[in-house]
PDB file of N, CA and C in Angstrom:
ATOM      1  N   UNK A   1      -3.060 -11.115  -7.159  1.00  0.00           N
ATOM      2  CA  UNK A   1      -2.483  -9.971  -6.485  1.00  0.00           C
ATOM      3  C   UNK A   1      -3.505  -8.835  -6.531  1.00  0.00           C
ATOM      4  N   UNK A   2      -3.453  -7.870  -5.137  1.00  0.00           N
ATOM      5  CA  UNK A   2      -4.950  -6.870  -5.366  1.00  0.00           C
ATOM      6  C   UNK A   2      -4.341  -5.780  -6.256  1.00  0.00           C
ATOM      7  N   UNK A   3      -4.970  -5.502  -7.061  1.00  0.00           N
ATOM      8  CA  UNK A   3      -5.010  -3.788  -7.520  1.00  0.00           C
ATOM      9  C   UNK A   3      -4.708  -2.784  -7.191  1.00  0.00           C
ATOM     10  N   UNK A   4      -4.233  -1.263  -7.758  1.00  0.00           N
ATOM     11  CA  UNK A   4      -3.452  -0.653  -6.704  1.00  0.00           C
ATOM     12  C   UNK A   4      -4.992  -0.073  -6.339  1.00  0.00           C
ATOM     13  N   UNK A   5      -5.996   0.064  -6.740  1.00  0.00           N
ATOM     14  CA  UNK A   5      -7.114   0.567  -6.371  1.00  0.00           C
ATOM     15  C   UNK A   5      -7.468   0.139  -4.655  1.00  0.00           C
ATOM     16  N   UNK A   6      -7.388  -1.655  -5.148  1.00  0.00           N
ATOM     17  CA  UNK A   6      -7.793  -2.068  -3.528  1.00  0.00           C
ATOM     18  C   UNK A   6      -6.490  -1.370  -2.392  1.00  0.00           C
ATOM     19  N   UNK A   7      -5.728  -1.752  -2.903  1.00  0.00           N
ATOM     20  CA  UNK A   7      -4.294  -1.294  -2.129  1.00  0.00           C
ATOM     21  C   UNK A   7      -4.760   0.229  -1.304  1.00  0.00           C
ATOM     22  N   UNK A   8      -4.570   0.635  -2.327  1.00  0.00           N
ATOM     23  CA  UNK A   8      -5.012   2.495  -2.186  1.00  0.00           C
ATOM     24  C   UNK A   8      -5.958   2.080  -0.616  1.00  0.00           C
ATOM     25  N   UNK A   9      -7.441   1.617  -1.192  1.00  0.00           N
ATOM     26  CA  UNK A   9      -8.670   1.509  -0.153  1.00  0.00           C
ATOM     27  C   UNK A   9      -8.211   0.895   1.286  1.00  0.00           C
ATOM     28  N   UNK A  10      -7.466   0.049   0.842  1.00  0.00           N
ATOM     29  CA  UNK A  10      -6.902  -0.770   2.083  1.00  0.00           C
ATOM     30  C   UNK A  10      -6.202  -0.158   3.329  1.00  0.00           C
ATOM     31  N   UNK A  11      -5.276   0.677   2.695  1.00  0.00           N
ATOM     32  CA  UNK A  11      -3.977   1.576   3.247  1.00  0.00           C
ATOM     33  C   UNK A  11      -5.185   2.680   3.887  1.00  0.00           C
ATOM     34  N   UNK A  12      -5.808   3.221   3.569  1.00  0.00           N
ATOM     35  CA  UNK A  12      -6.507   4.656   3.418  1.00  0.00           C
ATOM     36  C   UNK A  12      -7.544   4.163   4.650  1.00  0.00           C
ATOM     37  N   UNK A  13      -8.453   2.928   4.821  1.00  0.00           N
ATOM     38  CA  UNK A  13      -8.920   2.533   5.785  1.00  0.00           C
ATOM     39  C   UNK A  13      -8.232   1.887   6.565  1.00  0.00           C
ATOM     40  N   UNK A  14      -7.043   1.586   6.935  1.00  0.00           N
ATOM     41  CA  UNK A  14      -6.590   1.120   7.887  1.00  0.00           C
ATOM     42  C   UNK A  14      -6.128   2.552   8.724  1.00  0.00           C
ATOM     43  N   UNK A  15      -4.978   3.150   7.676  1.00  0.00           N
ATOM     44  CA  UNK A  15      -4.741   4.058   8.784  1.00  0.00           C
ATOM     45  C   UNK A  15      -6.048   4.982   9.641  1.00  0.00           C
ATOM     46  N   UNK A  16      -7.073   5.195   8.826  1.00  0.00           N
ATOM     47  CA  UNK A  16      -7.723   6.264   9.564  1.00  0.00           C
ATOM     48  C   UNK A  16      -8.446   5.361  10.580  1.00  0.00           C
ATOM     49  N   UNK A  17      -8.594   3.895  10.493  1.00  0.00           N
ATOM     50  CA  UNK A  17      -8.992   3.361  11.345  1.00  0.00           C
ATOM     51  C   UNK A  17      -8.593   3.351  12.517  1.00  0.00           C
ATOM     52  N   UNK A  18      -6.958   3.122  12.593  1.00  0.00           N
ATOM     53  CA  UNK A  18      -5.961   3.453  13.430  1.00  0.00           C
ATOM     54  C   UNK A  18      -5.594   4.661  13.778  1.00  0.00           C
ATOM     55  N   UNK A  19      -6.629   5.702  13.486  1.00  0.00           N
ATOM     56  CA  UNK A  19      -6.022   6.878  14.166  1.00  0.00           C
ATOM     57  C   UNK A  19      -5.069   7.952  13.636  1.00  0.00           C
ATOM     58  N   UNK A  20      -4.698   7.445  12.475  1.00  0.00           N
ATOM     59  CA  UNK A  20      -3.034   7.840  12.131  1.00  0.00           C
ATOM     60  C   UNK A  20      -3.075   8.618  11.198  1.00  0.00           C
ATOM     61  N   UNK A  21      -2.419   9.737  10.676  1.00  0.00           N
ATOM     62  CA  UNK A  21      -2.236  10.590   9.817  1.00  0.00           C
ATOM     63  C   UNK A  21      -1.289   9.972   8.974  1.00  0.00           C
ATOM     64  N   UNK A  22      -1.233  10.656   7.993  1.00  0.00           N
ATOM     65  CA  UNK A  22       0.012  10.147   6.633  1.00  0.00           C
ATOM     66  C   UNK A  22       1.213  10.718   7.259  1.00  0.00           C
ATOM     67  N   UNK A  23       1.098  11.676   7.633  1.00  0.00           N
ATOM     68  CA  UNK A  23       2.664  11.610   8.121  1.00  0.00           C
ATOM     69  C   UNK A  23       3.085  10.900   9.853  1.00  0.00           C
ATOM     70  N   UNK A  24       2.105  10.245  10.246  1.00  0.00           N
ATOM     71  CA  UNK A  24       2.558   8.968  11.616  1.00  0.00           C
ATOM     72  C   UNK A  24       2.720   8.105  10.538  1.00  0.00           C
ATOM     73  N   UNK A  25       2.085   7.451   9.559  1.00  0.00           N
ATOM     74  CA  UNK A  25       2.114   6.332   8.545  1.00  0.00           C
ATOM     75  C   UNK A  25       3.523   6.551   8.385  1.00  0.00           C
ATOM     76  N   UNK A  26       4.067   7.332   7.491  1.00  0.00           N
ATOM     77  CA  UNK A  26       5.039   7.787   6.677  1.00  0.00           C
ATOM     78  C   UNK A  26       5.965   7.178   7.875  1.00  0.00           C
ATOM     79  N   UNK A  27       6.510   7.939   9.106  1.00  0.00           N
ATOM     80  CA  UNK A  27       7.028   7.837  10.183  1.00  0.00           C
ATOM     81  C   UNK A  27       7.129   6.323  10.573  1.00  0.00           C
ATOM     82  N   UNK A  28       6.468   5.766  11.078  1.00  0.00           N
ATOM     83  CA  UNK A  28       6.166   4.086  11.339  1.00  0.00           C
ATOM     84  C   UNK A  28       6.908   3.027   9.984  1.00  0.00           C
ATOM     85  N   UNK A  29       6.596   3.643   8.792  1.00  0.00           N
ATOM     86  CA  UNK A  29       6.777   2.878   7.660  1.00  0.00           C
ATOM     87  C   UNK A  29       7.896   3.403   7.293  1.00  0.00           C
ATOM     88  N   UNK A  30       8.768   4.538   7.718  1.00  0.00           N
ATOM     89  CA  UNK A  30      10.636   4.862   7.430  1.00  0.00           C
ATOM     90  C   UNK A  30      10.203   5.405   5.468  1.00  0.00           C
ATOM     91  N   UNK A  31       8.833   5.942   5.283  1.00  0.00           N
ATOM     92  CA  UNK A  31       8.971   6.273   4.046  1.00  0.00           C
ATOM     93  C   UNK A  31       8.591   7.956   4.115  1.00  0.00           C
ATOM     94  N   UNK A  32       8.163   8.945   3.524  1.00  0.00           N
ATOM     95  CA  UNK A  32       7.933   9.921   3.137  1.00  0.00           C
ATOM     96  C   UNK A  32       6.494  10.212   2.920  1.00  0.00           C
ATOM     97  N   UNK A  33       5.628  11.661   3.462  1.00  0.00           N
ATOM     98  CA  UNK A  33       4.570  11.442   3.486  1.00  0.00           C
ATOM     99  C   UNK A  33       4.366  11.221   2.085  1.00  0.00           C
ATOM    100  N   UNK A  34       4.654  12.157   1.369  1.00  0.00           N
ATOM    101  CA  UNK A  34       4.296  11.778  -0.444  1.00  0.00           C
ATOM    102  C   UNK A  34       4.009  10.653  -1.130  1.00  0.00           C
ATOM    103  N   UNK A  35       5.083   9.414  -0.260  1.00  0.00           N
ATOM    104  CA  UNK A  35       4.389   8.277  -0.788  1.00  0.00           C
ATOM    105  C   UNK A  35       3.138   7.912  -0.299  1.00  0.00           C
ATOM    106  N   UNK A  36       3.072   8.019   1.211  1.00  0.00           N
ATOM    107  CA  UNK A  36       2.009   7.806   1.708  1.00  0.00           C
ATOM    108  C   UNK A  36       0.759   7.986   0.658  1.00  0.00           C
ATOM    109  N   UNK A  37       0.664   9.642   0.728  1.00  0.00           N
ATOM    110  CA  UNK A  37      -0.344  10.106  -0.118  1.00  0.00           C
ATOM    111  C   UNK A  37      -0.144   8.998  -1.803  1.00  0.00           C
ATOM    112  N   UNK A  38       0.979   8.758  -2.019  1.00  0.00           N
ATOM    113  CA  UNK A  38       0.573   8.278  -3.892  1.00  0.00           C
ATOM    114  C   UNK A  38      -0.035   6.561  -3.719  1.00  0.00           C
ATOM    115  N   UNK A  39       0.307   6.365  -2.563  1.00  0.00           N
ATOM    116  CA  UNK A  39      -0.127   4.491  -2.468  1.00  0.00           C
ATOM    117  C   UNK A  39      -1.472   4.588  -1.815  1.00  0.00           C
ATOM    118  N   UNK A  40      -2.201   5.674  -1.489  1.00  0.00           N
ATOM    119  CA  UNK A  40      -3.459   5.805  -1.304  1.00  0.00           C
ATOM    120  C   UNK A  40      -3.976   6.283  -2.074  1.00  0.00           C
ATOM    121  N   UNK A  41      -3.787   6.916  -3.063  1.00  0.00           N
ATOM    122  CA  UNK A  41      -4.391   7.447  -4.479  1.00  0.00           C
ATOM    123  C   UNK A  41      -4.275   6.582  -5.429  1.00  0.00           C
ATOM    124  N   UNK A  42      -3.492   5.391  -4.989  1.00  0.00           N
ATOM    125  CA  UNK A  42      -3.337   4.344  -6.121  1.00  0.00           C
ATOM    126  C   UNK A  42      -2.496   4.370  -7.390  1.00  0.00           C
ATOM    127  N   UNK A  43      -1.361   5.511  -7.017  1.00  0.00           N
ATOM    128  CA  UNK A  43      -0.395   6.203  -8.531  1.00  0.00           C
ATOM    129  C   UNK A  43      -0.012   4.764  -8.565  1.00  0.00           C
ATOM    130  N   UNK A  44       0.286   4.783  -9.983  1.00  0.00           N
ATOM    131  CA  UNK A  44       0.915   3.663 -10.874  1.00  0.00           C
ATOM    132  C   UNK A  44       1.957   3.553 -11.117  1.00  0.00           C
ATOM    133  N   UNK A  45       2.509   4.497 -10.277  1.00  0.00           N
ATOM    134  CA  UNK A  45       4.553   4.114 -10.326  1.00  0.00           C
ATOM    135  C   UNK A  45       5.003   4.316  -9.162  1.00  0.00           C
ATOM    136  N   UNK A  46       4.027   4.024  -7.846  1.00  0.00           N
ATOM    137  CA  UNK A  46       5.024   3.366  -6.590  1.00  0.00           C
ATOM    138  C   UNK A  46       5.423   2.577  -7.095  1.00  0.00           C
ATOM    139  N   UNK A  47       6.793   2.291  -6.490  1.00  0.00           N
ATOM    140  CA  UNK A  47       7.296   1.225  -6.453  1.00  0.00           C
ATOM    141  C   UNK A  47       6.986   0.170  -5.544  1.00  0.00           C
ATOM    142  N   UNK A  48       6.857  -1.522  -5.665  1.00  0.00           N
ATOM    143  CA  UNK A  48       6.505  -2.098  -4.814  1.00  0.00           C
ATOM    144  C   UNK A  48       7.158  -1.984  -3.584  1.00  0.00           C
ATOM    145  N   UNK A  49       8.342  -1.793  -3.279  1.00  0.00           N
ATOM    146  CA  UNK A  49       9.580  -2.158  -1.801  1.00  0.00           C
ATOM    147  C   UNK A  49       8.752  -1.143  -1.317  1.00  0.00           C
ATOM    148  N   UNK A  50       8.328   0.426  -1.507  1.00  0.00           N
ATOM    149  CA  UNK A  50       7.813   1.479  -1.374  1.00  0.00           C
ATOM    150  C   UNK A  50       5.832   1.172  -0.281  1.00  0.00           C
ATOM    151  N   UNK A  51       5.420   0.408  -1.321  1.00  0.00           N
ATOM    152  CA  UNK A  51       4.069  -0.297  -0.622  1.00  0.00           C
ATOM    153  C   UNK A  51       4.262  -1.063   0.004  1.00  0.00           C
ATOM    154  N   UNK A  52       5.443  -2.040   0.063  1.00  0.00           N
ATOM    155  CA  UNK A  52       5.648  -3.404   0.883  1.00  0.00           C
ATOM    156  C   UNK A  52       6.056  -2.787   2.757  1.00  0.00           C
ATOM    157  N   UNK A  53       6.856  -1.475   2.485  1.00  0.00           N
ATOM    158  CA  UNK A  53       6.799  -0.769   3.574  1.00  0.00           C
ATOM    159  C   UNK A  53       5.790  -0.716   4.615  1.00  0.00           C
ATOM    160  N   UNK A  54       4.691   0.493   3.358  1.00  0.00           N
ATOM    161  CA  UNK A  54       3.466   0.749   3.880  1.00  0.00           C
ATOM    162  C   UNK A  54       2.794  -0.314   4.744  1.00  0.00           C
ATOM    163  N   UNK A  55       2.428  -0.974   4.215  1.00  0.00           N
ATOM    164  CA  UNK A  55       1.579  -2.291   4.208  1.00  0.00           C
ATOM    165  C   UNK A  55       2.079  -3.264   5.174  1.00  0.00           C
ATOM    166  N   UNK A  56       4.036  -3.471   5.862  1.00  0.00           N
ATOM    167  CA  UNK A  56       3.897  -3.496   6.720  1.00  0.00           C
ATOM    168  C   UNK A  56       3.818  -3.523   8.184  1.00  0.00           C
ATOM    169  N   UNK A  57       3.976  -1.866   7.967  1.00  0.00           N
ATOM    170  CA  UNK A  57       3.149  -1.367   9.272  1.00  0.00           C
ATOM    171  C   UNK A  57       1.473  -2.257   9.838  1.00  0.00           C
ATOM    172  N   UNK A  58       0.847  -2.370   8.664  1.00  0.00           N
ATOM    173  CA  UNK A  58      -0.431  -3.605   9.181  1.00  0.00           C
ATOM    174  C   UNK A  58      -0.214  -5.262   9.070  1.00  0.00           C
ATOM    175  N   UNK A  59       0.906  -5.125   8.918  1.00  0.00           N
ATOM    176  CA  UNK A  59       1.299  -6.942   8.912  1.00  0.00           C
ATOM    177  C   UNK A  59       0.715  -7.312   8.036  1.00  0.00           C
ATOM    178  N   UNK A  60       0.707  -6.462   6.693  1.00  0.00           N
ATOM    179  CA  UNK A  60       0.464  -7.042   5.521  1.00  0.00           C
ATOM    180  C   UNK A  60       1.946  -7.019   4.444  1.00  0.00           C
ATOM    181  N   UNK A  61       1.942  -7.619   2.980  1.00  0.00           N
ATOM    182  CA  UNK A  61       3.001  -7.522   2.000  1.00  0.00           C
ATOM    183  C   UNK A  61       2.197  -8.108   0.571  1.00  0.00           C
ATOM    184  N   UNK A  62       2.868  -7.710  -0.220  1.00  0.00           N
ATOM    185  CA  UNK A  62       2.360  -7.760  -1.702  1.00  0.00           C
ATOM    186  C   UNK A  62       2.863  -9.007  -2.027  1.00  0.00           C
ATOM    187  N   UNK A  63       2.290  -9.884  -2.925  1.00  0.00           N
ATOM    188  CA  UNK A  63       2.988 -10.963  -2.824  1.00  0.00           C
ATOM    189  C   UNK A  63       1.507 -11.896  -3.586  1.00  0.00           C
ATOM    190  N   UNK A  64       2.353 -13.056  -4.709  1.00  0.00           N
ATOM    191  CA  UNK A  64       2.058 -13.843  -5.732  1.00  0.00           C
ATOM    192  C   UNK A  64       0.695 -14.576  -5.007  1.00  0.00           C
ATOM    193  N   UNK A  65       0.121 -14.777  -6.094  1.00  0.00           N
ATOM    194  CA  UNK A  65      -1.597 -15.331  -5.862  1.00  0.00           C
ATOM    195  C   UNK A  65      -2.362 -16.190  -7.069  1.00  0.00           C
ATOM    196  N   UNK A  66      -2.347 -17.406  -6.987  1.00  0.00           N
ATOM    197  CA  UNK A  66      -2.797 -17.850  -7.959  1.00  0.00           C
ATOM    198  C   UNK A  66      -4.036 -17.436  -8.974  1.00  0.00           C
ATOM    199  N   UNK A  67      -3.882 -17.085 -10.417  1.00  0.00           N
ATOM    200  CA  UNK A  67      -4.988 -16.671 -11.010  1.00  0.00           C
ATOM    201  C   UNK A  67      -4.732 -17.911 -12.589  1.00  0.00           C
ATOM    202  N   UNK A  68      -6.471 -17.432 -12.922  1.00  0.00           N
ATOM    203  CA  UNK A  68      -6.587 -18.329 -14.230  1.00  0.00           C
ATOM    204  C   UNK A  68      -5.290 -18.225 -15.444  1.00  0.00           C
ATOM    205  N   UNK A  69      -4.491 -19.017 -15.882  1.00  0.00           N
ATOM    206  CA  UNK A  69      -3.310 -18.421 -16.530  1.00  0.00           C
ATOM    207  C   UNK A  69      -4.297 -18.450 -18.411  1.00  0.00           C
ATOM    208  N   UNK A  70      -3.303 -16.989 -18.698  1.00  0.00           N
ATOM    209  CA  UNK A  70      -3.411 -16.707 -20.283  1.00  0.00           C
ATOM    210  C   UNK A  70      -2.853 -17.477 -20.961  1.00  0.00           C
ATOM    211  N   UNK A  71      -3.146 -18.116 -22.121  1.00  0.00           N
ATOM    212  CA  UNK A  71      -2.198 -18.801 -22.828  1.00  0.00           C
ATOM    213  C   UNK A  71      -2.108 -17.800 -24.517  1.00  0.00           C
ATOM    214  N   UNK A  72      -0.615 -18.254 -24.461  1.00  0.00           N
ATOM    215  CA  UNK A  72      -0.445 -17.091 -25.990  1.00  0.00           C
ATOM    216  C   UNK A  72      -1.299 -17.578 -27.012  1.00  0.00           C
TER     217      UNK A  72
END
C-alpha cells in the first residue's frame, strides 16, 4: 500500500495537472477543501473513506498489496 507521502504527491500532481484547484477537487470528490489540503500534505489522520473519495475522482482507491510478511 503507498504512503501517505506518495498519496499526498500523487493527489497534488494530478490535480494541478488537471487544472483543478482544491476547492474543484473538494467539489468533484463531495469532500471539503480542508481535506483536500490534509491528503496533500500527507496528515496522518485522514481517514481512509476521506482519501478513497479523493483518489476517486482519478479512478484511483487505496487498497491491499502484497508485501514481504513480518513474522513475530
Amino acid at each position: 500500500m503507498p504512503d501517505r507521502e506518495s498519496i499526498a504527491s500523487f493527489v497534488r500532481s494530478r490535480r494541478t495537472a488537471n487544472k483543478l484547484s482544491q476547492r474543484e477537487l473538494a467539489e468533484m470528490a463531495g469532500v471539503g477543501v480542508r481535506l483536500v489540503s490534509e491528503v496533500e500534505r500527507g496528515k496522518n489522520t485522514t481517514r481512509m473513506d476521506v482519501v478513497n473519495k479523493v483518489l476517486a475522482v482519478f479512478g484511483k482507491t487505496l487498497g491491499l498489496a502484497d508485501v514481504p510478511r513480518i513474522e513475530p
